[in-house]
PDB file of N, CA and C in Angstrom:
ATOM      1  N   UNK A   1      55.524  75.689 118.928  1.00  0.00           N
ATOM      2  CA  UNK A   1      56.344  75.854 120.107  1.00  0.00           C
ATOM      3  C   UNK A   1      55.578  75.256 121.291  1.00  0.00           C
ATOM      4  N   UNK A   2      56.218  73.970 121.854  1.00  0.00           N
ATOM      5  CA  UNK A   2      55.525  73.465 123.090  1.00  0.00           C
ATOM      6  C   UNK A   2      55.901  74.180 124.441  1.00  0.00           C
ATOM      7  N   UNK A   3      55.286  74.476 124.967  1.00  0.00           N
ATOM      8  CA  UNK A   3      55.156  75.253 126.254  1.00  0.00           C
ATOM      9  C   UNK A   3      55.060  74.385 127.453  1.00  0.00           C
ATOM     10  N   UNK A   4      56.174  73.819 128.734  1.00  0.00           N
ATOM     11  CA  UNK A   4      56.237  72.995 129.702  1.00  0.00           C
ATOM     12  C   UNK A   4      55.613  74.369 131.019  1.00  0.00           C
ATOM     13  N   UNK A   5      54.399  73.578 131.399  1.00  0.00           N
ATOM     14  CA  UNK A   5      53.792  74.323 132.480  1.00  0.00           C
ATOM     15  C   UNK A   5      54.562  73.952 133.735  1.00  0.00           C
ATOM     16  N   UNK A   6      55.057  74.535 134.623  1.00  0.00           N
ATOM     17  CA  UNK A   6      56.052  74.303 135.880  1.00  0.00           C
ATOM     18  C   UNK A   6      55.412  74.853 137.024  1.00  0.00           C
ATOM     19  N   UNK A   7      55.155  74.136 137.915  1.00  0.00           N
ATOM     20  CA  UNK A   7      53.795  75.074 139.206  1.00  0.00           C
ATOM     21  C   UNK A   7      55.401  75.204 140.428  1.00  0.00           C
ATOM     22  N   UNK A   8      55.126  76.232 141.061  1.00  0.00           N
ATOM     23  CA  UNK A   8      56.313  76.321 142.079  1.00  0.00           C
ATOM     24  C   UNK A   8      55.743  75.946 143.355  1.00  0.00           C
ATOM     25  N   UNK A   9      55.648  75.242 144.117  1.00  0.00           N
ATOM     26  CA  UNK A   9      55.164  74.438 145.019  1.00  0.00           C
ATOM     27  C   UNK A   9      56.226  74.882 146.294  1.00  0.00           C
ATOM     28  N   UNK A  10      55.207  75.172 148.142  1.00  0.00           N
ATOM     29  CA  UNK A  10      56.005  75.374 148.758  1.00  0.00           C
ATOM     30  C   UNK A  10      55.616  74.567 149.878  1.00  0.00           C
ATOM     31  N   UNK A  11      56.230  73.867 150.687  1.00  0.00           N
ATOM     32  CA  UNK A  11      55.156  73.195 151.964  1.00  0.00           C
ATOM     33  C   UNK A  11      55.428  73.957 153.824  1.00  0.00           C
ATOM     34  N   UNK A  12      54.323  74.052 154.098  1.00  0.00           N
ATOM     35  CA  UNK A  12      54.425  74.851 155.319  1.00  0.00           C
ATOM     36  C   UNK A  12      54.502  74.012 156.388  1.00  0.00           C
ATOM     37  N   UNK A  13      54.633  74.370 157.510  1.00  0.00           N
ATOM     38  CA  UNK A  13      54.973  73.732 158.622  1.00  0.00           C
ATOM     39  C   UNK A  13      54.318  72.908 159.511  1.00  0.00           C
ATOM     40  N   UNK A  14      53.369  72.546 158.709  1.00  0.00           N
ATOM     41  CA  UNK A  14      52.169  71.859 158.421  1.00  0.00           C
ATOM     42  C   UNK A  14      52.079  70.787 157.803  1.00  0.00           C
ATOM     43  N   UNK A  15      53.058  71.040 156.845  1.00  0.00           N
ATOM     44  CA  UNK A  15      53.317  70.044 156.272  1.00  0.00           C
ATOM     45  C   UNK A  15      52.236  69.582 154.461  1.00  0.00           C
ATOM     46  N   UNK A  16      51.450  71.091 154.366  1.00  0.00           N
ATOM     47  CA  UNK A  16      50.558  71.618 153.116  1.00  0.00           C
ATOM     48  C   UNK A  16      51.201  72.098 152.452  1.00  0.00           C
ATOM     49  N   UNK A  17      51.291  71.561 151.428  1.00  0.00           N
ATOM     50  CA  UNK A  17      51.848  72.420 150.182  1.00  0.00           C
ATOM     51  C   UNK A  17      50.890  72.882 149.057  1.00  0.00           C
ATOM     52  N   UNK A  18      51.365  74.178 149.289  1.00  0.00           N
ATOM     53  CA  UNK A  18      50.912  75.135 148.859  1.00  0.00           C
ATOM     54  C   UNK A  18      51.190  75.964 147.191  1.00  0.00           C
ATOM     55  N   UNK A  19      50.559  75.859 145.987  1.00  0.00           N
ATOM     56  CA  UNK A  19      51.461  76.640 145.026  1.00  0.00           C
ATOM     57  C   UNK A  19      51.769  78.233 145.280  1.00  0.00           C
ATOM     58  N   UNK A  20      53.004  78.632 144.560  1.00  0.00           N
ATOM     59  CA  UNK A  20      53.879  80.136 145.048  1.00  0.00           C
ATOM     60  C   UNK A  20      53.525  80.825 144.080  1.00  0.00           C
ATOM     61  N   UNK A  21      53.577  81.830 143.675  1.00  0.00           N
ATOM     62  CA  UNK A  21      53.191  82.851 142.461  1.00  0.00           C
ATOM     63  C   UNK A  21      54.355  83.952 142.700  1.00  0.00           C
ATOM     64  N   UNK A  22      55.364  83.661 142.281  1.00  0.00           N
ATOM     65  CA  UNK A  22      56.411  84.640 142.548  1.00  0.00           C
ATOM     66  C   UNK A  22      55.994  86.097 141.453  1.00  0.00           C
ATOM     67  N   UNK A  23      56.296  87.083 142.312  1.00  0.00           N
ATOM     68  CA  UNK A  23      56.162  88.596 141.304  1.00  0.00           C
ATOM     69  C   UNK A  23      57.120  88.839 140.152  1.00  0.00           C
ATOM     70  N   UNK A  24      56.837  88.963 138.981  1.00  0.00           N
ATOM     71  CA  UNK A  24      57.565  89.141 138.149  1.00  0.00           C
ATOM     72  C   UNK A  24      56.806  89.942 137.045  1.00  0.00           C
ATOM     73  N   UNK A  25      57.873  90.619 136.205  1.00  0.00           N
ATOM     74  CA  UNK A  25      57.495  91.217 134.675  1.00  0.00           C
ATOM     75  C   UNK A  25      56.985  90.529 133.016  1.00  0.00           C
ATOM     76  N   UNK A  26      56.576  90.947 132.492  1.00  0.00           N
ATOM     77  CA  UNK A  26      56.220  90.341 131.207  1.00  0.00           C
ATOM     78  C   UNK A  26      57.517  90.231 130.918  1.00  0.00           C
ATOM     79  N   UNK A  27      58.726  91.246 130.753  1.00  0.00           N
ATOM     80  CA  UNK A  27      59.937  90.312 130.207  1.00  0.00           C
ATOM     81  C   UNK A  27      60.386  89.517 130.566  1.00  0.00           C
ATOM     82  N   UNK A  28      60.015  88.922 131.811  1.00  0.00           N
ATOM     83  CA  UNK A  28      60.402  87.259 132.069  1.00  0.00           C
ATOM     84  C   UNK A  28      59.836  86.054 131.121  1.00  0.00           C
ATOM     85  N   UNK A  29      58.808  86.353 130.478  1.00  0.00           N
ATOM     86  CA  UNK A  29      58.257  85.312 129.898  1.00  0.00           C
ATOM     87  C   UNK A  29      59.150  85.421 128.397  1.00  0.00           C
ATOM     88  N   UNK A  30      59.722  84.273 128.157  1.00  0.00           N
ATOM     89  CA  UNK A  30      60.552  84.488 127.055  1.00  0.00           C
ATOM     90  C   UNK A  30      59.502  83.854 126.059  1.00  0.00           C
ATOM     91  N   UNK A  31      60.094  84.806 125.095  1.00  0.00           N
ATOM     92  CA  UNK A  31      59.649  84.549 123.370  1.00  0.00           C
ATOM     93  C   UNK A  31      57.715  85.024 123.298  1.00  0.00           C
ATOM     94  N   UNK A  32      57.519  86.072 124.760  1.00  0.00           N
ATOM     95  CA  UNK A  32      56.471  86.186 124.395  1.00  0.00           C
ATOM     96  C   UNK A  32      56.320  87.749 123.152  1.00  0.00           C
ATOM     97  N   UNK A  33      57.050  88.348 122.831  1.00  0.00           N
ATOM     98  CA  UNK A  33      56.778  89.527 122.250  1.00  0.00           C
ATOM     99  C   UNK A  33      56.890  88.469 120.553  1.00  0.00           C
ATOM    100  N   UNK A  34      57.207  87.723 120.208  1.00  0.00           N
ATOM    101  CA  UNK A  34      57.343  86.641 119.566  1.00  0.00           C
ATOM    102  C   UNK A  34      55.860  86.447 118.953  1.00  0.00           C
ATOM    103  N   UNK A  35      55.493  85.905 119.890  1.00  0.00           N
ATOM    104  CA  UNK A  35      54.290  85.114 120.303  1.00  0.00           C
ATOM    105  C   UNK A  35      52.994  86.270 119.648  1.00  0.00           C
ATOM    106  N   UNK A  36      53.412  87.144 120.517  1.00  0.00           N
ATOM    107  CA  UNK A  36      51.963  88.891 120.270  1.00  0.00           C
ATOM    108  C   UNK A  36      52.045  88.942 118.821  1.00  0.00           C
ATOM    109  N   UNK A  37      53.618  89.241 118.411  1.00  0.00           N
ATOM    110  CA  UNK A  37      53.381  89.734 116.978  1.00  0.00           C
ATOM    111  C   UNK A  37      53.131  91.108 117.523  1.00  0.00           C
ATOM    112  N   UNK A  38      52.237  91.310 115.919  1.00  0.00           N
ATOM    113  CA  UNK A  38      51.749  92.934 116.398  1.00  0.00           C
ATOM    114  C   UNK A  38      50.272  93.393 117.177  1.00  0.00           C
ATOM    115  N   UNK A  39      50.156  92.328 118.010  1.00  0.00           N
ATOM    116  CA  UNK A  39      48.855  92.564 118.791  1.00  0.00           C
ATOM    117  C   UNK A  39      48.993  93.489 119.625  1.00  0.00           C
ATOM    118  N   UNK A  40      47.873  94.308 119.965  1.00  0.00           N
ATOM    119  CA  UNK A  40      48.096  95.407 120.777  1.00  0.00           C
ATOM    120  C   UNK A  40      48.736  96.589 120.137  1.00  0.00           C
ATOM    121  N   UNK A  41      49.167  96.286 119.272  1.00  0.00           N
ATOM    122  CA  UNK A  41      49.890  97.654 118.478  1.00  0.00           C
ATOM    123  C   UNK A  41      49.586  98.463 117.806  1.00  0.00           C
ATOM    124  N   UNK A  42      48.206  98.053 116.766  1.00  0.00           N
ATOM    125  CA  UNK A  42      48.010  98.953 116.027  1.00  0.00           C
ATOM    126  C   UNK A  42      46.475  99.832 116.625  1.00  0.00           C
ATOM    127  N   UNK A  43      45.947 100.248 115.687  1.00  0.00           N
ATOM    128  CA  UNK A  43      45.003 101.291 116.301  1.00  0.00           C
ATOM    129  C   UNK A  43      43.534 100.467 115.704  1.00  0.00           C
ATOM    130  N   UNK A  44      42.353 100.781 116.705  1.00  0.00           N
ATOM    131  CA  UNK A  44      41.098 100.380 116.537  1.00  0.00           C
ATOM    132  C   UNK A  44      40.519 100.817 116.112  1.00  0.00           C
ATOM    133  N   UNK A  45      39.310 100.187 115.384  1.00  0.00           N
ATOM    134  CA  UNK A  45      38.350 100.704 114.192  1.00  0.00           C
ATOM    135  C   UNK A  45      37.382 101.034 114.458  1.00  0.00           C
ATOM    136  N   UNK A  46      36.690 100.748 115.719  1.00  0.00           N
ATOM    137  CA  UNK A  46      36.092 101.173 116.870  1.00  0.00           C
ATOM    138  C   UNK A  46      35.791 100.817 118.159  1.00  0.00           C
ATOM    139  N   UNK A  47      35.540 102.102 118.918  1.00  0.00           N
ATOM    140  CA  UNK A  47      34.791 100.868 120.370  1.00  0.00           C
ATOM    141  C   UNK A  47      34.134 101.904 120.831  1.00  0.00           C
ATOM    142  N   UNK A  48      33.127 101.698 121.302  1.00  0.00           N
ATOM    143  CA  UNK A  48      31.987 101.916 121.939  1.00  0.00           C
ATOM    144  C   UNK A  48      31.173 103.037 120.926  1.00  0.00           C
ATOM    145  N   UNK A  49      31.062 102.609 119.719  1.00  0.00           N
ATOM    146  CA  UNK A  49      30.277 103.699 119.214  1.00  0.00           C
ATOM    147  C   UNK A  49      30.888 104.566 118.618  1.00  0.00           C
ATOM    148  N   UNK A  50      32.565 104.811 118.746  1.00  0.00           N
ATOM    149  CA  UNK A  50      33.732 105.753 118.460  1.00  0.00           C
ATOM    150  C   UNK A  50      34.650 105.112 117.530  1.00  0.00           C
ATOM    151  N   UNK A  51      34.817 105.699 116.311  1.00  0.00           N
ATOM    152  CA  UNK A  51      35.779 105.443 115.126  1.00  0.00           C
ATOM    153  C   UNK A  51      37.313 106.420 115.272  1.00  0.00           C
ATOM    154  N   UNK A  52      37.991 105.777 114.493  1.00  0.00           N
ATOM    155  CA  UNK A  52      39.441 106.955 114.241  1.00  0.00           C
ATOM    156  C   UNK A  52      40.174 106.592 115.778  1.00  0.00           C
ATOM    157  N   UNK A  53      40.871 107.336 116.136  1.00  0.00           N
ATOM    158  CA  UNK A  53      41.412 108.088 117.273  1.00  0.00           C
ATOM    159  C   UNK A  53      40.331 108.284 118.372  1.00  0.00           C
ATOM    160  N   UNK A  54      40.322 107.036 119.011  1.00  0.00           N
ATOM    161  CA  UNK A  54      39.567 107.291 119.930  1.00  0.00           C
ATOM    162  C   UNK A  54      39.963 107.519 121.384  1.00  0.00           C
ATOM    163  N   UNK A  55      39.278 108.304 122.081  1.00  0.00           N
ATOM    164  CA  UNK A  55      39.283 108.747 123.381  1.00  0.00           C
ATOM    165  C   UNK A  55      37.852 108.593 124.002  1.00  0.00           C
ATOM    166  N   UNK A  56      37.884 107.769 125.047  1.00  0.00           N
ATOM    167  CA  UNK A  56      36.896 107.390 125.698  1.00  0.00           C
ATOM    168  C   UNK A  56      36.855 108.575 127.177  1.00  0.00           C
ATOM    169  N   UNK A  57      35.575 109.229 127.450  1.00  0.00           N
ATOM    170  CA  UNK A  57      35.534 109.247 128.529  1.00  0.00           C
ATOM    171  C   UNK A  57      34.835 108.884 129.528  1.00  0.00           C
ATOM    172  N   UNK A  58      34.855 108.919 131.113  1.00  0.00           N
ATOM    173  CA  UNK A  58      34.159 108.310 132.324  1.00  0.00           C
ATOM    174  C   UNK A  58      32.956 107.700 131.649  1.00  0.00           C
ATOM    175  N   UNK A  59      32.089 109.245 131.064  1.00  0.00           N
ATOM    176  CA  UNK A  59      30.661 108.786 130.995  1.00  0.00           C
ATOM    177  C   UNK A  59      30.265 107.885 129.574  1.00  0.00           C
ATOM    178  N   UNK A  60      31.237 107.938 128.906  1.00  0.00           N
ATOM    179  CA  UNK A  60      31.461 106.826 127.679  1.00  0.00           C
ATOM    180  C   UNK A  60      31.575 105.403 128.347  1.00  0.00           C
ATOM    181  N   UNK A  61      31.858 105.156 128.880  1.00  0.00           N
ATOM    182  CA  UNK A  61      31.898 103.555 129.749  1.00  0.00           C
ATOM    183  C   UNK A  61      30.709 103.391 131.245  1.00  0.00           C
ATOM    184  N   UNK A  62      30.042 104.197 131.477  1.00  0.00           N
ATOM    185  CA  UNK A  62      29.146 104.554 132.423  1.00  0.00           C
ATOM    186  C   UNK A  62      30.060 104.753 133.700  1.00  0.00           C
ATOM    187  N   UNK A  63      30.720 105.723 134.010  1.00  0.00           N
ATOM    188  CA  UNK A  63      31.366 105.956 135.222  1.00  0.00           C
ATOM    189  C   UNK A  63      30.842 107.497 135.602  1.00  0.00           C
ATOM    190  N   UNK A  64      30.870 107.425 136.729  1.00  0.00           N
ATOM    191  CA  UNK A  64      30.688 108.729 136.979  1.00  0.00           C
ATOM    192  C   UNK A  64      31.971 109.873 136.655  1.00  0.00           C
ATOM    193  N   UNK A  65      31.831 111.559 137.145  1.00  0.00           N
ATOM    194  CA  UNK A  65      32.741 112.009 136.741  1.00  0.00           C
ATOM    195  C   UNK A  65      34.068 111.763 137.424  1.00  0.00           C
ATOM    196  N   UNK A  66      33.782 111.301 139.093  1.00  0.00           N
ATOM    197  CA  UNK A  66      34.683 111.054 139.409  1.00  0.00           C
ATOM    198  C   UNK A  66      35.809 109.163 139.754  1.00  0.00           C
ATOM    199  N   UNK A  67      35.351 109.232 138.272  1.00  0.00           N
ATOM    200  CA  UNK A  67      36.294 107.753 137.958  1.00  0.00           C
ATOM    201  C   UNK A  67      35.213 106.583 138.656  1.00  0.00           C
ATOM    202  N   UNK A  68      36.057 105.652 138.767  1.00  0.00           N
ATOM    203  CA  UNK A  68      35.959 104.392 139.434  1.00  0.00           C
ATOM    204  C   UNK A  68      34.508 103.912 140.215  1.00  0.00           C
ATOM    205  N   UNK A  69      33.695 103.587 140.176  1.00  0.00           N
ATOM    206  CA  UNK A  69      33.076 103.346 141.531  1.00  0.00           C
ATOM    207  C   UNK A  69      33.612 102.442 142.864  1.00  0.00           C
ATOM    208  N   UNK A  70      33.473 103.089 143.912  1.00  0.00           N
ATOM    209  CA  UNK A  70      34.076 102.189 144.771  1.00  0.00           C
ATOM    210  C   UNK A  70      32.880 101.111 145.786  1.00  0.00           C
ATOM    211  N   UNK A  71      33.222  99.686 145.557  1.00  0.00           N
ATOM    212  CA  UNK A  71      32.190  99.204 146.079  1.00  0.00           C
ATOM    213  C   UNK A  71      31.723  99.275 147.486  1.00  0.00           C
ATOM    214  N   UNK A  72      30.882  99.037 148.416  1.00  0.00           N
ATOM    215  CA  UNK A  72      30.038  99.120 150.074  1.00  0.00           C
ATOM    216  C   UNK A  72      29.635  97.647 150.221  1.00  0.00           C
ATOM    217  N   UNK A  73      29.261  97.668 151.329  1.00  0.00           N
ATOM    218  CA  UNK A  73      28.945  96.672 151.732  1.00  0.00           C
ATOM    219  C   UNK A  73      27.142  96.158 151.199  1.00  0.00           C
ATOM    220  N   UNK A  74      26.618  97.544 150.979  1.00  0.00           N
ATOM    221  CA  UNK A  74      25.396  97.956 150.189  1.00  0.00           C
ATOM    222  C   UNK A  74      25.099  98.541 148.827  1.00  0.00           C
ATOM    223  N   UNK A  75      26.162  98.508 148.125  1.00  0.00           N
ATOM    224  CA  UNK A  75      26.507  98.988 146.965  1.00  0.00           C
ATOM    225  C   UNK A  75      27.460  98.491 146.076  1.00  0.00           C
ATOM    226  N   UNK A  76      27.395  97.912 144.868  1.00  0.00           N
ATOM    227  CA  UNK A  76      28.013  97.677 143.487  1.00  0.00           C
ATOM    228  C   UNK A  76      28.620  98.312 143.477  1.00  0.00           C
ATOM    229  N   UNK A  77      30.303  98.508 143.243  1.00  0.00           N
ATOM    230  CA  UNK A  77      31.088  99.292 142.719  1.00  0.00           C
ATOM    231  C   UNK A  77      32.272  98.567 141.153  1.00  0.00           C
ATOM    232  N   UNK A  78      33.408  98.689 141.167  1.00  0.00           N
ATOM    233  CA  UNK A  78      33.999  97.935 140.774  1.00  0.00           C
ATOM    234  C   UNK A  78      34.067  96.378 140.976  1.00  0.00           C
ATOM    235  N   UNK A  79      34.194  95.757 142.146  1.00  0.00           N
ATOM    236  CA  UNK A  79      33.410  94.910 142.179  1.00  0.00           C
ATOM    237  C   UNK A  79      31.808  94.764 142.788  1.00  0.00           C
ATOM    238  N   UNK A  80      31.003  93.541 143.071  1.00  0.00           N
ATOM    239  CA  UNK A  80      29.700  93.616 143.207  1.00  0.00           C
ATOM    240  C   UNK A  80      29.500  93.896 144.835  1.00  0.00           C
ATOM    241  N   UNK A  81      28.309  93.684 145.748  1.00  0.00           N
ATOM    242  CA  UNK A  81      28.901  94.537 146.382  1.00  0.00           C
ATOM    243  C   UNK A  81      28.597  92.961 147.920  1.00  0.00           C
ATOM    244  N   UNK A  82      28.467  91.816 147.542  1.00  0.00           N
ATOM    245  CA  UNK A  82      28.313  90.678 147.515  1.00  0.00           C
ATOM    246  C   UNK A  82      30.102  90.018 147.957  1.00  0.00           C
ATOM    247  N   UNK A  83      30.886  90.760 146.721  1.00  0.00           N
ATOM    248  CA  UNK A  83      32.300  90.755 146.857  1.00  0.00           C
ATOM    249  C   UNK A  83      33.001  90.755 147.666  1.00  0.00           C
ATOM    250  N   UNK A  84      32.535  92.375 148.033  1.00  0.00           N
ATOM    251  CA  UNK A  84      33.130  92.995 148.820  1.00  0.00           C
ATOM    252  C   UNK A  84      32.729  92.624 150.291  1.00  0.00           C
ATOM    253  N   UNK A  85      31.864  92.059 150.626  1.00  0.00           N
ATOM    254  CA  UNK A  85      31.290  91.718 151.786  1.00  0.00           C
ATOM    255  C   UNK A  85      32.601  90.451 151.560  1.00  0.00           C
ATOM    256  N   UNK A  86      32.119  89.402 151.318  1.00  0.00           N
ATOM    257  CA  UNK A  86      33.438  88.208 151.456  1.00  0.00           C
ATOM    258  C   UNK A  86      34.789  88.609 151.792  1.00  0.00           C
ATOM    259  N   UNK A  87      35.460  89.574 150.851  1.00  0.00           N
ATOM    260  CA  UNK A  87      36.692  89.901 150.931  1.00  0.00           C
ATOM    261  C   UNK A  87      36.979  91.250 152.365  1.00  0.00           C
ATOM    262  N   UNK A  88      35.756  91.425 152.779  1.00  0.00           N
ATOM    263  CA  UNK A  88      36.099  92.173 153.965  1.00  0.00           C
ATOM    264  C   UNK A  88      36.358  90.696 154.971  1.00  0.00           C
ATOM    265  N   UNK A  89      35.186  89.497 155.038  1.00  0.00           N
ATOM    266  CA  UNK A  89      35.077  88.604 156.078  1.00  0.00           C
ATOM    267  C   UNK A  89      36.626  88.407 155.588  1.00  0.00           C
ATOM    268  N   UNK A  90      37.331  88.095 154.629  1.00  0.00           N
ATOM    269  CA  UNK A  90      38.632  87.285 154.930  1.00  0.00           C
ATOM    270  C   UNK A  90      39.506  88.451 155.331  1.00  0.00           C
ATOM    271  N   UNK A  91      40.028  89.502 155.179  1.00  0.00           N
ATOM    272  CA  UNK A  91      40.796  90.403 155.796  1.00  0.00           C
ATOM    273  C   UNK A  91      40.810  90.709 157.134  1.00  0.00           C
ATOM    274  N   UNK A  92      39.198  90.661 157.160  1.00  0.00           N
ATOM    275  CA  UNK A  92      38.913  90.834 159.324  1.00  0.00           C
ATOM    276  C   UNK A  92      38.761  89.630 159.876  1.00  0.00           C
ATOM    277  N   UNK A  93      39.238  88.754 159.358  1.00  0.00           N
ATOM    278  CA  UNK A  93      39.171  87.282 160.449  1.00  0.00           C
ATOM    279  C   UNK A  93      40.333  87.155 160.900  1.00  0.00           C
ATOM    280  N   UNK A  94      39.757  87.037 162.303  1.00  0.00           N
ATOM    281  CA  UNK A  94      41.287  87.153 163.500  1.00  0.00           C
ATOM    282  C   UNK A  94      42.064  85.985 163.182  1.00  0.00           C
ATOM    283  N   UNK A  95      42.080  84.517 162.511  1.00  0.00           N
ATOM    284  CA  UNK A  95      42.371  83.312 162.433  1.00  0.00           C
ATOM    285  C   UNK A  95      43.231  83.840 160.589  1.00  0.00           C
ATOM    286  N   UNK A  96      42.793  84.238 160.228  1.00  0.00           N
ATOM    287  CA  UNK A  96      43.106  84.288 158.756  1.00  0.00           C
ATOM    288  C   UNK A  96      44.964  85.604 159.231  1.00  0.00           C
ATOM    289  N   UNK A  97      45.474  85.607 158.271  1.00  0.00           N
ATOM    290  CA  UNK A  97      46.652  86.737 158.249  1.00  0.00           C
ATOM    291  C   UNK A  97      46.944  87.265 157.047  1.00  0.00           C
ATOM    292  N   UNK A  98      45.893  87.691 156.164  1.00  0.00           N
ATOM    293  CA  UNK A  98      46.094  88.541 155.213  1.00  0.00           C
ATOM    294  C   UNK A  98      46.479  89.896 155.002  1.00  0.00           C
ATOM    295  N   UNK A  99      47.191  90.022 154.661  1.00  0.00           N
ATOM    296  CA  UNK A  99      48.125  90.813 154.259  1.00  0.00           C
ATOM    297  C   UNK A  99      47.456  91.719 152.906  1.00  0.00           C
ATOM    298  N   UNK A 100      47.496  93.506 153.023  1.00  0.00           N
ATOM    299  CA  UNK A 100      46.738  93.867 151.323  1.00  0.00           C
ATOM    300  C   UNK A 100      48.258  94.523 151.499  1.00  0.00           C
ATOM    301  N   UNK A 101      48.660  94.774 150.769  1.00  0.00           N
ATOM    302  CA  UNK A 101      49.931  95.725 150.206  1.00  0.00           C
ATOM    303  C   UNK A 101      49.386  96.694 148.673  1.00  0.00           C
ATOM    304  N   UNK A 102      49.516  97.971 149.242  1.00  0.00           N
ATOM    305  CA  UNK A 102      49.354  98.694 147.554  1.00  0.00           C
ATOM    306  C   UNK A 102      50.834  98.861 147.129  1.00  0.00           C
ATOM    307  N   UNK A 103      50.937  98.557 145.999  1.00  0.00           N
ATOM    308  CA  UNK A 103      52.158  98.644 145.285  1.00  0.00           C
ATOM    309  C   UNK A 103      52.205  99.122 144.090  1.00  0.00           C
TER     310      UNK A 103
END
């Protein structure tokens, strides 16, 4: 099955065009459950040291008890903390207009 890659391209008033990433679901992608088969479906033989029916917890993956780490400007979290310094400079730059939305 050949697959035609299609980029959605938009140009600003500027006259830059820009590629679009419109929001959408996995059931938009046709013929992908096709494609998986039965990946993802059946059950694992192990991970991390754990056979059968596994249930992982926090401290099974090195997390603390309370979930997630959250990264600082001085501290590694989920991301490094290197990251997070960059992605603060682009959110607080008066010239930039980024937008975070939780959804």
């Amino acid at each position: 099955m050949a697959i035609d890659v299609v980029k959605m391209m938009e140009t600003d008033e500027k006259d830059i065009k820009r590629q679009v990433y419109p929001e959408t679901t996995v059931n938009a992608v046709e013929g992908l459950s096709e494609a998986l088969g039965t990946a993802g479906k059946g059950q694992v033989t192990s991970v991390n040291g754990k056979v059968g029916a596994v249930n992982l917890t926090p401290k099974d993956i090195g997390l603390t008890g309370s979930g997630v780490p959250y990264a600082s400007a001085t501290t590694d979290g989920i991301i490094t903390k290197e990251m997070y310094v960059q992605l603060q400079r682009l959110i607080n730059a008066e010239k930039n207009s980024v937008t975070i939305e939780k959804v």
